[in-house]
PDB file of N, CA and C in Angstrom:
ATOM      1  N   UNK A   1       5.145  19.958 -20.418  1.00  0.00           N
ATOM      2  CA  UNK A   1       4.517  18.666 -20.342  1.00  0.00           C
ATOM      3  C   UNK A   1       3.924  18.350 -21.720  1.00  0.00           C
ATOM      4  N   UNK A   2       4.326  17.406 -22.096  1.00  0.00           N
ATOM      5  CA  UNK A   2       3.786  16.888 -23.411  1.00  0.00           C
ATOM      6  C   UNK A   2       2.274  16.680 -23.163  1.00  0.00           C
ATOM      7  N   UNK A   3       1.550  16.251 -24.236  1.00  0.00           N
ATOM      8  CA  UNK A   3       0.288  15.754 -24.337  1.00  0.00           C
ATOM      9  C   UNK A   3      -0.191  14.378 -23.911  1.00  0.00           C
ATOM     10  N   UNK A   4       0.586  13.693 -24.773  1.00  0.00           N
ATOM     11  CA  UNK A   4       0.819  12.279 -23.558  1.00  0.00           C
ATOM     12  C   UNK A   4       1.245  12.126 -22.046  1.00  0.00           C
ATOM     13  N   UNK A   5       1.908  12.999 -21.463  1.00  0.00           N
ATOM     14  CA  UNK A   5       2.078  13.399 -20.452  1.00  0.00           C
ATOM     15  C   UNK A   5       0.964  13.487 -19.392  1.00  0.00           C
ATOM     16  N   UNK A   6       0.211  14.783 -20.040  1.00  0.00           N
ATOM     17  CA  UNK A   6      -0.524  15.292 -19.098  1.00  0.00           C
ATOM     18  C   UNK A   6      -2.308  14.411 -19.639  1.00  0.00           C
ATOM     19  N   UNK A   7      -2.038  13.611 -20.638  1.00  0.00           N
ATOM     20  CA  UNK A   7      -3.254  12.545 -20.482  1.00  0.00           C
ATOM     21  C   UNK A   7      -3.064  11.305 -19.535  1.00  0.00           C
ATOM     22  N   UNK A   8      -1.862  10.682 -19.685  1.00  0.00           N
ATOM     23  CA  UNK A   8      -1.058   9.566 -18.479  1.00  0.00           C
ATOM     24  C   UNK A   8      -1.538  10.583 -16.964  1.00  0.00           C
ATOM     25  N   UNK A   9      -1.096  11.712 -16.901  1.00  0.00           N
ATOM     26  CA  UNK A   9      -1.588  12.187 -15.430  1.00  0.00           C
ATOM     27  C   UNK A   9      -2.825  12.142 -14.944  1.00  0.00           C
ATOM     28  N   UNK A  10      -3.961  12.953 -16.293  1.00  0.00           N
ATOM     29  CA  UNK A  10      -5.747  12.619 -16.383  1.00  0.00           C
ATOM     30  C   UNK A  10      -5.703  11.529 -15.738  1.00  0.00           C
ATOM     31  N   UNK A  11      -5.361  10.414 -16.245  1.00  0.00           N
ATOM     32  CA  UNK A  11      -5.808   9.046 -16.287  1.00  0.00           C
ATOM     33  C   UNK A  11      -5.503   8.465 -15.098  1.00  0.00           C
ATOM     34  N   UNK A  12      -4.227   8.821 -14.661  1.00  0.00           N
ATOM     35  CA  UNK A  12      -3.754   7.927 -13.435  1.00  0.00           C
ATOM     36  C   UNK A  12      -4.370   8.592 -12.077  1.00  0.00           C
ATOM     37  N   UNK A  13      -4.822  10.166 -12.471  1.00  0.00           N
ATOM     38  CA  UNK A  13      -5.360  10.510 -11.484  1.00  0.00           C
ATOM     39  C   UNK A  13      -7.094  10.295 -11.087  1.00  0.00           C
ATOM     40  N   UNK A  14      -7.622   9.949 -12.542  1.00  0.00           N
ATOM     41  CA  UNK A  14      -9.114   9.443 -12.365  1.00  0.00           C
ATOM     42  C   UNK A  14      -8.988   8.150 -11.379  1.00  0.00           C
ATOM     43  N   UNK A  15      -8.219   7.045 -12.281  1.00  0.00           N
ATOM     44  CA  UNK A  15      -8.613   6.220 -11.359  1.00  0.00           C
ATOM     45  C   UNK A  15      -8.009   5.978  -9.924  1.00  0.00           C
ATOM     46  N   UNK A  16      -7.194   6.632  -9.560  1.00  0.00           N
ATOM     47  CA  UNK A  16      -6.573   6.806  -8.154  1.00  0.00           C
ATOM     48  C   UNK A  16      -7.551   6.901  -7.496  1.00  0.00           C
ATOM     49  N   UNK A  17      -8.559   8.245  -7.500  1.00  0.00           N
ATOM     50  CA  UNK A  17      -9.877   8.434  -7.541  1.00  0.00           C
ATOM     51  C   UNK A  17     -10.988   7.458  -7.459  1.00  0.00           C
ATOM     52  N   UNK A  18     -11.411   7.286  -8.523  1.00  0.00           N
ATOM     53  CA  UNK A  18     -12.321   6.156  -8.296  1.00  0.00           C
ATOM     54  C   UNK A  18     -11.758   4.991  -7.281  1.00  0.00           C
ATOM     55  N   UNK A  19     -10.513   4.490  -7.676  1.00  0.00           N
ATOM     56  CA  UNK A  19     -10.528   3.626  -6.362  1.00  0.00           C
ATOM     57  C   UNK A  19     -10.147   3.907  -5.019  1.00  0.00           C
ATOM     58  N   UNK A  20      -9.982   5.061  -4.852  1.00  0.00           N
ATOM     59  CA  UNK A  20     -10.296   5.440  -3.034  1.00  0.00           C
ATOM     60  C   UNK A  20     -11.593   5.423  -2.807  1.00  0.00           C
ATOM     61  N   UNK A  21     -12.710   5.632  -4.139  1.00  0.00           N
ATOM     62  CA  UNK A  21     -14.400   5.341  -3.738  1.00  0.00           C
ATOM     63  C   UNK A  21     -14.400   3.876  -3.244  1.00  0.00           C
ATOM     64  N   UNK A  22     -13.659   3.054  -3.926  1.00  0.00           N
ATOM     65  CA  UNK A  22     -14.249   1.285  -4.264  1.00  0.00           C
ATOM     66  C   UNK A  22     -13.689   1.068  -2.728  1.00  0.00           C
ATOM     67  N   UNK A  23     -12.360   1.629  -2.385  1.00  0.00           N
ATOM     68  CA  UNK A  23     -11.863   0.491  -1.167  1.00  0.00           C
ATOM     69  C   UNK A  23     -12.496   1.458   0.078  1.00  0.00           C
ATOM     70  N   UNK A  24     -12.701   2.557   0.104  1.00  0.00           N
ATOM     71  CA  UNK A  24     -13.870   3.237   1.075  1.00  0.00           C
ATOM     72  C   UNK A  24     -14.881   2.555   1.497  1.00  0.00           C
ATOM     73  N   UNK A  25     -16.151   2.143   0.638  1.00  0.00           N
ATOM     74  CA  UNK A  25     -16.700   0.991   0.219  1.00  0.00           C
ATOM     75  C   UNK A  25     -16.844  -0.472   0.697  1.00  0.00           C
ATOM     76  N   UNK A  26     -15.578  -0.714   0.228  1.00  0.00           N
ATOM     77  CA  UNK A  26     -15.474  -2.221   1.284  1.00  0.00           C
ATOM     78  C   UNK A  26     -14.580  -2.045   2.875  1.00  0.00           C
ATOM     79  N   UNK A  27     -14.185  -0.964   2.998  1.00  0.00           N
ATOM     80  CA  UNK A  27     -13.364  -0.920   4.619  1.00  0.00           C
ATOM     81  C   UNK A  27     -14.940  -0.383   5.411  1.00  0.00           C
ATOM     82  N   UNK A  28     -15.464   0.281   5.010  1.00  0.00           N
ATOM     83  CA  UNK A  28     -16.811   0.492   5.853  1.00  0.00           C
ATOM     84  C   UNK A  28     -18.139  -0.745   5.349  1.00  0.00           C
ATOM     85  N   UNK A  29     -17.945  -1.717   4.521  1.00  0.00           N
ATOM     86  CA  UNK A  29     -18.549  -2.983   4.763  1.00  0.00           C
ATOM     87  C   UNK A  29     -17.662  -3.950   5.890  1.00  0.00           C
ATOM     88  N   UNK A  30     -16.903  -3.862   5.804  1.00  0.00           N
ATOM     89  CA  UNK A  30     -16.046  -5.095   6.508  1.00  0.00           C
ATOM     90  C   UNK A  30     -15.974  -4.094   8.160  1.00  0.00           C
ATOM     91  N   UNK A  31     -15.793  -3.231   8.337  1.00  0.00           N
ATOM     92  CA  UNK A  31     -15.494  -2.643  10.074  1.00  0.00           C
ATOM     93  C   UNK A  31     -16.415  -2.016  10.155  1.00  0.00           C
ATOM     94  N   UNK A  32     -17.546  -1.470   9.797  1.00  0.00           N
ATOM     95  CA  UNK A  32     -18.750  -0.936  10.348  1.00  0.00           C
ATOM     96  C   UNK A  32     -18.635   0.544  10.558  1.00  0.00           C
ATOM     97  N   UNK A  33     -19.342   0.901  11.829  1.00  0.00           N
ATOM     98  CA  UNK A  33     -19.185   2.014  12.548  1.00  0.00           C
ATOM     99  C   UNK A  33     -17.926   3.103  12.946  1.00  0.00           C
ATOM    100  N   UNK A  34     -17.457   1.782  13.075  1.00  0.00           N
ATOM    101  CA  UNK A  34     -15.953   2.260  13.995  1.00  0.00           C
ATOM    102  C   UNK A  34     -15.013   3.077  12.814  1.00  0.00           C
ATOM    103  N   UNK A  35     -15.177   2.392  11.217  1.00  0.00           N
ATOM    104  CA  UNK A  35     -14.788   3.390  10.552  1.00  0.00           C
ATOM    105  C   UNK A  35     -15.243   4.209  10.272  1.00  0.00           C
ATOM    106  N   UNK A  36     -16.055   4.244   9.897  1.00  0.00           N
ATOM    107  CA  UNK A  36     -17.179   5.454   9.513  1.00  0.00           C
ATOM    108  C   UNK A  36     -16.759   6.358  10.632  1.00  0.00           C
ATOM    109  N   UNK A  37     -16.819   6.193  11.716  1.00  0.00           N
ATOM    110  CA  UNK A  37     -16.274   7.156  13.183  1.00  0.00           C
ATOM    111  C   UNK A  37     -14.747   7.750  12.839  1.00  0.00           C
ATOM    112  N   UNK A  38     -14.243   6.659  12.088  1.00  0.00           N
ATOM    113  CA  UNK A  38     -12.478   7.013  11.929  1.00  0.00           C
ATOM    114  C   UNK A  38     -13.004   7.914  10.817  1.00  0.00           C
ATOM    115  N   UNK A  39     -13.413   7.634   9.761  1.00  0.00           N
ATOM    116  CA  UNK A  39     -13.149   8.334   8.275  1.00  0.00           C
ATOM    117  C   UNK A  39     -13.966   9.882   8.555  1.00  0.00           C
ATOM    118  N   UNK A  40     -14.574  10.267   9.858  1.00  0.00           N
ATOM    119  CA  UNK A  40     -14.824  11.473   9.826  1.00  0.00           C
ATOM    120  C   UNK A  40     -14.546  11.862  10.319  1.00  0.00           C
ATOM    121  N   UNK A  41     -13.210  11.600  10.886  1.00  0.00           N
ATOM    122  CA  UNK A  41     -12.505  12.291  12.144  1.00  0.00           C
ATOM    123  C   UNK A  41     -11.043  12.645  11.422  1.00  0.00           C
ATOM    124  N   UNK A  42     -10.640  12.220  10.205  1.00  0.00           N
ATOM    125  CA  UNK A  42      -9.553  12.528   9.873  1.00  0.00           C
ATOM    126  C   UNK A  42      -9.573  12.776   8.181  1.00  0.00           C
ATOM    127  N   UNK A  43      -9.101  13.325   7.706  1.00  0.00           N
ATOM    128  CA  UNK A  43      -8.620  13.947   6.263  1.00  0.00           C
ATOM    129  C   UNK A  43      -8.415  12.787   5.464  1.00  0.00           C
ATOM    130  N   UNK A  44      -9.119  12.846   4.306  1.00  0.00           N
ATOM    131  CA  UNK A  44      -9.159  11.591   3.223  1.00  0.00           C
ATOM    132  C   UNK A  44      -7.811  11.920   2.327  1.00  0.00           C
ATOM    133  N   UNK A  45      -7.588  13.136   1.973  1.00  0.00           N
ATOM    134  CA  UNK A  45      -6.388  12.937   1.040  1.00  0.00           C
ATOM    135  C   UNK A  45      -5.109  13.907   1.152  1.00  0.00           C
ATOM    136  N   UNK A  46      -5.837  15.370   1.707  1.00  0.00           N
ATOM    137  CA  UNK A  46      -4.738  16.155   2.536  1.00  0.00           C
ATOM    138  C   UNK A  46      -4.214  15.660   3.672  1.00  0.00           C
ATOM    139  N   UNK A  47      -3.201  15.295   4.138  1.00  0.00           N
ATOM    140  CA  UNK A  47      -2.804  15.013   5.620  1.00  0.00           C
ATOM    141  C   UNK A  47      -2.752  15.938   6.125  1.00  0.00           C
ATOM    142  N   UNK A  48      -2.731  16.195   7.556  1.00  0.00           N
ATOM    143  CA  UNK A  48      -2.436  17.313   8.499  1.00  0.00           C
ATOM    144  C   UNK A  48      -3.116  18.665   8.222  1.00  0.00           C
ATOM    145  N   UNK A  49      -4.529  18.326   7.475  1.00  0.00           N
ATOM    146  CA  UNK A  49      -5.500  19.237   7.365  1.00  0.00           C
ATOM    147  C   UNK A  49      -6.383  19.158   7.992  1.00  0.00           C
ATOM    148  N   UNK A  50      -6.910  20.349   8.492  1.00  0.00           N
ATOM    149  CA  UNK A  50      -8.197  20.180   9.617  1.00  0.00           C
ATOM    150  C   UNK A  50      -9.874  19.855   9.268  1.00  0.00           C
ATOM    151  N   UNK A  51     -10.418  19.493   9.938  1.00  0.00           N
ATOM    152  CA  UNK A  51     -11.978  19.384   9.663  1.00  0.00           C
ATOM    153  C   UNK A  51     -12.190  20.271  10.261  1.00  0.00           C
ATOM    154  N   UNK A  52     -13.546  20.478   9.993  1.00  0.00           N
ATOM    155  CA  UNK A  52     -14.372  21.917  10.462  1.00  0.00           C
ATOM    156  C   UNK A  52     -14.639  21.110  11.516  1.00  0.00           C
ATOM    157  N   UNK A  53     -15.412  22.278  12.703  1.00  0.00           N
ATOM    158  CA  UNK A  53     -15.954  21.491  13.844  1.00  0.00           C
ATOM    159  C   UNK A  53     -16.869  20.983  14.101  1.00  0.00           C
ATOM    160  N   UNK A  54     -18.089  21.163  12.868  1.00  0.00           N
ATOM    161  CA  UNK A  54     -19.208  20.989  12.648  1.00  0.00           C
ATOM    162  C   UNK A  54     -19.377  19.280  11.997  1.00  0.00           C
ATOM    163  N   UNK A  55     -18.232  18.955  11.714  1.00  0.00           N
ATOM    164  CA  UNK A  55     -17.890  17.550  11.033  1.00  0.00           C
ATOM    165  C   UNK A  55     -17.834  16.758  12.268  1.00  0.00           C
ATOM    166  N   UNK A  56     -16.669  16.976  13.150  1.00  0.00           N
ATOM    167  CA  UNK A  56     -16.436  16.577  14.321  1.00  0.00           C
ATOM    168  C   UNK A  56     -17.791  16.222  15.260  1.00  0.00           C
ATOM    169  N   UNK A  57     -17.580  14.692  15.747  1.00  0.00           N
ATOM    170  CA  UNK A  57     -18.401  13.995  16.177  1.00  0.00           C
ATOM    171  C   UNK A  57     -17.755  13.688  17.305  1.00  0.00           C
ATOM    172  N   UNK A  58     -18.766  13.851  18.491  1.00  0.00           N
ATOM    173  CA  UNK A  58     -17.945  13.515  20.164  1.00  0.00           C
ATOM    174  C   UNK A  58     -17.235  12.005  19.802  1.00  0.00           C
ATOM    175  N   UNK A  59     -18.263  11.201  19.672  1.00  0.00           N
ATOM    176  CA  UNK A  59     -17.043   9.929  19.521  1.00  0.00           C
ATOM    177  C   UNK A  59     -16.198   9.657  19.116  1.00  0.00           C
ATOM    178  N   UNK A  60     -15.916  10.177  17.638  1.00  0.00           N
ATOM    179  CA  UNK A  60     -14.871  10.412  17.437  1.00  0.00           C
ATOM    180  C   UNK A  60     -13.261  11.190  18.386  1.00  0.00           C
ATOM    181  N   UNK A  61     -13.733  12.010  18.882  1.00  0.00           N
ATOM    182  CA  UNK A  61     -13.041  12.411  20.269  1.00  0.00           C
ATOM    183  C   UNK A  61     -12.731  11.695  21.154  1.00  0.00           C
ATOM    184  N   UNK A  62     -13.719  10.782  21.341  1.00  0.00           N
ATOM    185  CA  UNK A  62     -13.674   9.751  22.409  1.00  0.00           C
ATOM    186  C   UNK A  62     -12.685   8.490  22.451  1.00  0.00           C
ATOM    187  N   UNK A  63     -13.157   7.972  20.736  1.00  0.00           N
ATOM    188  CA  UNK A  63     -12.020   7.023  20.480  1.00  0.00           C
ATOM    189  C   UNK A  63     -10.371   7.483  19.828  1.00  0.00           C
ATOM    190  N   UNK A  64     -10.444   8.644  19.794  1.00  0.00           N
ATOM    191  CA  UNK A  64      -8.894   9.094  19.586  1.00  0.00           C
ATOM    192  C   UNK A  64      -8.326   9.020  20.499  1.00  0.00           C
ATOM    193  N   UNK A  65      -9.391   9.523  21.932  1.00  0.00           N
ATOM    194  CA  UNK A  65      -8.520   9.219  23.678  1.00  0.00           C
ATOM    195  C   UNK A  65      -8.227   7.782  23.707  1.00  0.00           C
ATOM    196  N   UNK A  66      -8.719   6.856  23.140  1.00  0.00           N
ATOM    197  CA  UNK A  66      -8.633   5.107  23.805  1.00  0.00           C
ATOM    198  C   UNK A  66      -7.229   5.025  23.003  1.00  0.00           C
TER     199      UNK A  66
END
């Protein structure tokens, strides 16, 4: 990997980053609770990775059944 390379990667991967903070942000201004309930019930950037159980919130349980 060249140097330019692996600074284009730095870079594209900071702000990938920062903006999963910004639109986090406005999806839990605009839907409330109900995300906040979603976003701790499931994996922000690994898929098909588990949460601990201590994360896990009954409602969250609840609205995965609906």
């Amino acid at each position: 990997m060249t140097l330019a390379h692996l600074l284009f990667s730095v870079a594209t991967t900071a702000y990938i980053l920062i903006a999963i903070q910004l639109e986090e942000r406005d999806l839990v201004r605009e839907h409330g609770d109900s995300y906040e309930t979603y976003r701790r019930s499931v994996p922000m950037l690994i898929p098909f990775s588990r949460r601990s159980k201590d994360s896990e919130q009954p409602e969250s349980i609840s609205a995965r059944a609906q």
